[in-house]
C-alpha atoms as a PDB file:
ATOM      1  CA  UNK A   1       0.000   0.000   0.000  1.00  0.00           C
ATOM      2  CA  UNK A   2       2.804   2.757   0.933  1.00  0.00           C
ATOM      3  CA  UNK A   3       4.494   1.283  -2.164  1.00  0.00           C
ATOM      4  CA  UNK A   4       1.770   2.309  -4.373  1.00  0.00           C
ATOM      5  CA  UNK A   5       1.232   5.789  -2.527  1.00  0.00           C
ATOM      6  CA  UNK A   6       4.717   6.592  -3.007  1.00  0.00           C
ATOM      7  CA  UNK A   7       4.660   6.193  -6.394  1.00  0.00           C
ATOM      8  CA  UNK A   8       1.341   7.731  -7.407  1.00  0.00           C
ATOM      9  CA  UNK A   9       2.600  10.793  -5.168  1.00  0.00           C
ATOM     10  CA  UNK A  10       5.720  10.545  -7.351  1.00  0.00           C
ATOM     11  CA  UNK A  11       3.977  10.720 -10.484  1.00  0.00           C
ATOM     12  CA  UNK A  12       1.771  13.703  -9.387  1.00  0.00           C
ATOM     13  CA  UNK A  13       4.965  15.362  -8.929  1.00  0.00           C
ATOM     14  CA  UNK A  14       6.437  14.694 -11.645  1.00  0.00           C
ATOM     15  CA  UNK A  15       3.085  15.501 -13.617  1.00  0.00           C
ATOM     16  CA  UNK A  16       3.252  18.828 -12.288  1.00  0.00           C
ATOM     17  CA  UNK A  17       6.949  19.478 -12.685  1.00  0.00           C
ATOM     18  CA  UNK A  18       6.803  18.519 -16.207  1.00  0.00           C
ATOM     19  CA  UNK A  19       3.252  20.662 -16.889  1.00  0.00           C
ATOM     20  CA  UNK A  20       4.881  23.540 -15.058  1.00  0.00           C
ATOM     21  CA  UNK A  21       8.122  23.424 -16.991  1.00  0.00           C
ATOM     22  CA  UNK A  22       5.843  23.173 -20.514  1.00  0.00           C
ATOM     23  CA  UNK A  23       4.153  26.243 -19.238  1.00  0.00           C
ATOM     24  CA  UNK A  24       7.264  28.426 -18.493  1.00  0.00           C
ATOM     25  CA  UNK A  25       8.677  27.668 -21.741  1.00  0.00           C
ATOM     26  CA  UNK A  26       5.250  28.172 -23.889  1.00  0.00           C
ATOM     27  CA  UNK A  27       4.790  31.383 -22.138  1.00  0.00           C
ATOM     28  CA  UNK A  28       8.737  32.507 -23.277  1.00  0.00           C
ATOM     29  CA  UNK A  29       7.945  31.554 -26.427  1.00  0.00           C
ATOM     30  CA  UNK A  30       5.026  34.186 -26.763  1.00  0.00           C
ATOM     31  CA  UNK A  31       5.080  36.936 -29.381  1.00  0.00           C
ATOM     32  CA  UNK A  32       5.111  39.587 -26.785  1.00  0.00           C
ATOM     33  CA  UNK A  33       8.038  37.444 -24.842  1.00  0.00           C
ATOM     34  CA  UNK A  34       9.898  37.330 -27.389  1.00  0.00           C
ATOM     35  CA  UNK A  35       9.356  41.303 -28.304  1.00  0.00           C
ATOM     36  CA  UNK A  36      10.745  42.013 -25.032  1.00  0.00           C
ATOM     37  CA  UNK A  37      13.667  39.760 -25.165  1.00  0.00           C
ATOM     38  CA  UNK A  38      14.923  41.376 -28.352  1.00  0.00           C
ATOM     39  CA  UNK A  39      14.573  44.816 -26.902  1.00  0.00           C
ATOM     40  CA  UNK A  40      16.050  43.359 -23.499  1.00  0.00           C
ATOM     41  CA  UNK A  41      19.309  42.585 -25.823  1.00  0.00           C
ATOM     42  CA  UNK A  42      19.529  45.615 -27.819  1.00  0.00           C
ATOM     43  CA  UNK A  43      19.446  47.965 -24.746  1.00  0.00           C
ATOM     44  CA  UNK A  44      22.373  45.789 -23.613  1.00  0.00           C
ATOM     45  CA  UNK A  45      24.173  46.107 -26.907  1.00  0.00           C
ATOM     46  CA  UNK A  46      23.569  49.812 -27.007  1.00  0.00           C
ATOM     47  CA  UNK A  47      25.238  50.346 -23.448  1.00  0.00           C
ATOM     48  CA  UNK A  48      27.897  48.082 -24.562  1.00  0.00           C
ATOM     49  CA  UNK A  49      28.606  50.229 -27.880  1.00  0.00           C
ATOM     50  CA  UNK A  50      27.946  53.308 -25.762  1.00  0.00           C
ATOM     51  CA  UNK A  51      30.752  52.314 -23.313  1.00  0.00           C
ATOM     52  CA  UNK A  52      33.291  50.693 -26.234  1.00  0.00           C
ATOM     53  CA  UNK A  53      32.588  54.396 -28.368  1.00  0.00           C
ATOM     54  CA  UNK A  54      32.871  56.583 -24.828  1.00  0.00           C
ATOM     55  CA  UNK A  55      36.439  54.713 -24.099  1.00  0.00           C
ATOM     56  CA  UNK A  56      37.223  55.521 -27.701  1.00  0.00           C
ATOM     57  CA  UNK A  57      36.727  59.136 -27.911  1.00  0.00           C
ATOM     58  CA  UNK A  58      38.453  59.324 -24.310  1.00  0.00           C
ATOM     59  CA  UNK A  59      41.715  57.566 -25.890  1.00  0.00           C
ATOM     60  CA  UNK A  60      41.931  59.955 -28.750  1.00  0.00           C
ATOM     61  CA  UNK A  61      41.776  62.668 -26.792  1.00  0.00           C
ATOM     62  CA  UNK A  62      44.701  62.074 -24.619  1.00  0.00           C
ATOM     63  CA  UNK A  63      46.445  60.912 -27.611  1.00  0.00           C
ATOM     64  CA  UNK A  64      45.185  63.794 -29.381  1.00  0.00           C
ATOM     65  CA  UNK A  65      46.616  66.253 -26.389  1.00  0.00           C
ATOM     66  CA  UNK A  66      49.674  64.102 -26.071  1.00  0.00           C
ATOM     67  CA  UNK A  67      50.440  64.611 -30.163  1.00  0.00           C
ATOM     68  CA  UNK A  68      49.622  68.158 -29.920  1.00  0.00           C
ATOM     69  CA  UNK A  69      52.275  68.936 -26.624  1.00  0.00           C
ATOM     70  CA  UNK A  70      55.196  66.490 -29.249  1.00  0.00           C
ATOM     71  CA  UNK A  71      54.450  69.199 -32.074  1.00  0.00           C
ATOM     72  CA  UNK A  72      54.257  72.146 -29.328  1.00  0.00           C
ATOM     73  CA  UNK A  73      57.911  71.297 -28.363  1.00  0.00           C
ATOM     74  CA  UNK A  74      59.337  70.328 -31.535  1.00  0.00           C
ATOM     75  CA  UNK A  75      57.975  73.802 -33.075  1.00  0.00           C
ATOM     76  CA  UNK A  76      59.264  75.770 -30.083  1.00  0.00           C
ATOM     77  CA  UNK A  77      55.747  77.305 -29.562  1.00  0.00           C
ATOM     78  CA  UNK A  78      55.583  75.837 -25.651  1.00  0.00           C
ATOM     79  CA  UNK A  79      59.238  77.394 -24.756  1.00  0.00           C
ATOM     80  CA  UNK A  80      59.290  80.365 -22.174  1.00  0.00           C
ATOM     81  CA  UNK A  81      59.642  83.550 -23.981  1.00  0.00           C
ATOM     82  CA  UNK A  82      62.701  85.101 -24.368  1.00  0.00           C
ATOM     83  CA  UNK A  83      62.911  88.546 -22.341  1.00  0.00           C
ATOM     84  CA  UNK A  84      65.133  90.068 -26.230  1.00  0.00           C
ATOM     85  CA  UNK A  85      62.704  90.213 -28.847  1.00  0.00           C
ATOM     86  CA  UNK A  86      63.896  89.978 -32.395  1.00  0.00           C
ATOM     87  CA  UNK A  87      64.141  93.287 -34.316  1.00  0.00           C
ATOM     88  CA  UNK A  88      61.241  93.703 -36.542  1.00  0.00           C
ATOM     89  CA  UNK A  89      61.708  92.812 -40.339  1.00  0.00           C
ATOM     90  CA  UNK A  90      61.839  95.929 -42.746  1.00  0.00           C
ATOM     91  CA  UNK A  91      59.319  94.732 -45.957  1.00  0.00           C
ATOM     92  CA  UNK A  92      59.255  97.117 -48.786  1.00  0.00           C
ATOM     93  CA  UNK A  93      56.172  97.568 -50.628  1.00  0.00           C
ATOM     94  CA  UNK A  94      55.920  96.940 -54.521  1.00  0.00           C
ATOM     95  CA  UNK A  95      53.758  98.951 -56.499  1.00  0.00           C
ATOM     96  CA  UNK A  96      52.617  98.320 -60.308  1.00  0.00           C
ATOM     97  CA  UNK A  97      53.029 102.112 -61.597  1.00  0.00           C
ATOM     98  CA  UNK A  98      51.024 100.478 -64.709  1.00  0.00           C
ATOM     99  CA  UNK A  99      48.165  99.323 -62.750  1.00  0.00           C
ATOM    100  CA  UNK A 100      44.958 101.697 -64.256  1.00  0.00           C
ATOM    101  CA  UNK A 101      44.711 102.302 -60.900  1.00  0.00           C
ATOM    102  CA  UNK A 102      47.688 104.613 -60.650  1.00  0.00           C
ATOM    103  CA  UNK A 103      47.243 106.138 -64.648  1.00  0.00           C
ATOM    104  CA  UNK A 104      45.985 109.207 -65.001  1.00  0.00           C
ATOM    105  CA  UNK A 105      43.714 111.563 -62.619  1.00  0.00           C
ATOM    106  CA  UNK A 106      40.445 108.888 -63.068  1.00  0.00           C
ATOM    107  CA  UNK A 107      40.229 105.909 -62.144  1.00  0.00           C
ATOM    108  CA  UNK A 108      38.242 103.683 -62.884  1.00  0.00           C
ATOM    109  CA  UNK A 109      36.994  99.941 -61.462  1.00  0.00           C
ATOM    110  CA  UNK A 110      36.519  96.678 -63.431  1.00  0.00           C
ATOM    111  CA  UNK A 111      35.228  94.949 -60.840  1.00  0.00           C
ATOM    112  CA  UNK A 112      31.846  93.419 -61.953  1.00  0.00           C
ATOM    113  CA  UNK A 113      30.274  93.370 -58.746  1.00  0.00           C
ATOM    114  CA  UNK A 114      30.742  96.965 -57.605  1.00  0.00           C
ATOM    115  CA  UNK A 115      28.102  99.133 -57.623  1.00  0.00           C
ATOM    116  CA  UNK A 116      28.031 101.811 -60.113  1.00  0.00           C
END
């Protein structure tokens, strides 16, 4: 008799394990499961490729800055001024005595666009 109870209780169990574990997987397998899932994923694939392109621009940055202080010193634009500044250069100007503009007492524009 206890032989037969204890097996009849241990196929209820295992009845209702087996019908509960059907359930759980029929109800994942739902359209609206499965909509949720794939959005569950992409938000996690966003923050991942949020994080990767955040380290990313952080790196070039620094590398940027660290580039920019190598050309700073090899240009000489980050050494300490020198108290002595160089004499200023002496340019001389050029001028076209042919130019219309200089001919004569009128001048007069070929310039298009100027208002006449």
């Amino acid at each position: 008799m206890f032989r037969r109870t204890f097996w009849f209780t241990t196929g209820v169990a295992a009845g209702v394990w087996a019908t509960t574990k059907v359930n759980r997987k029929l109800r994942q397998l739902t359209p609206e499961s499965l909509a949720a899932q794939a959005a569950n994923k992409a938000l996690e694939a966003g923050h991942r490729l949020k994080d990767r392109a955040l380290g990313f621009a952080l790196d070039v940055r620094d590398n940027m800055a660290q580039r920019e202080a190598e050309l700073g010193d090899a240009l000489g634009l980050n050494a300490s001024a020198d108290p002595e500044l160089p004499a200023p250069r002496q340019h001389t100007a050029i001028e076209n005595r042919n130019n219309p503009k200089y001919v004569g007492s009128t001048t007069y524009s070929y310039n298009r666009n100027e208002d006449h």
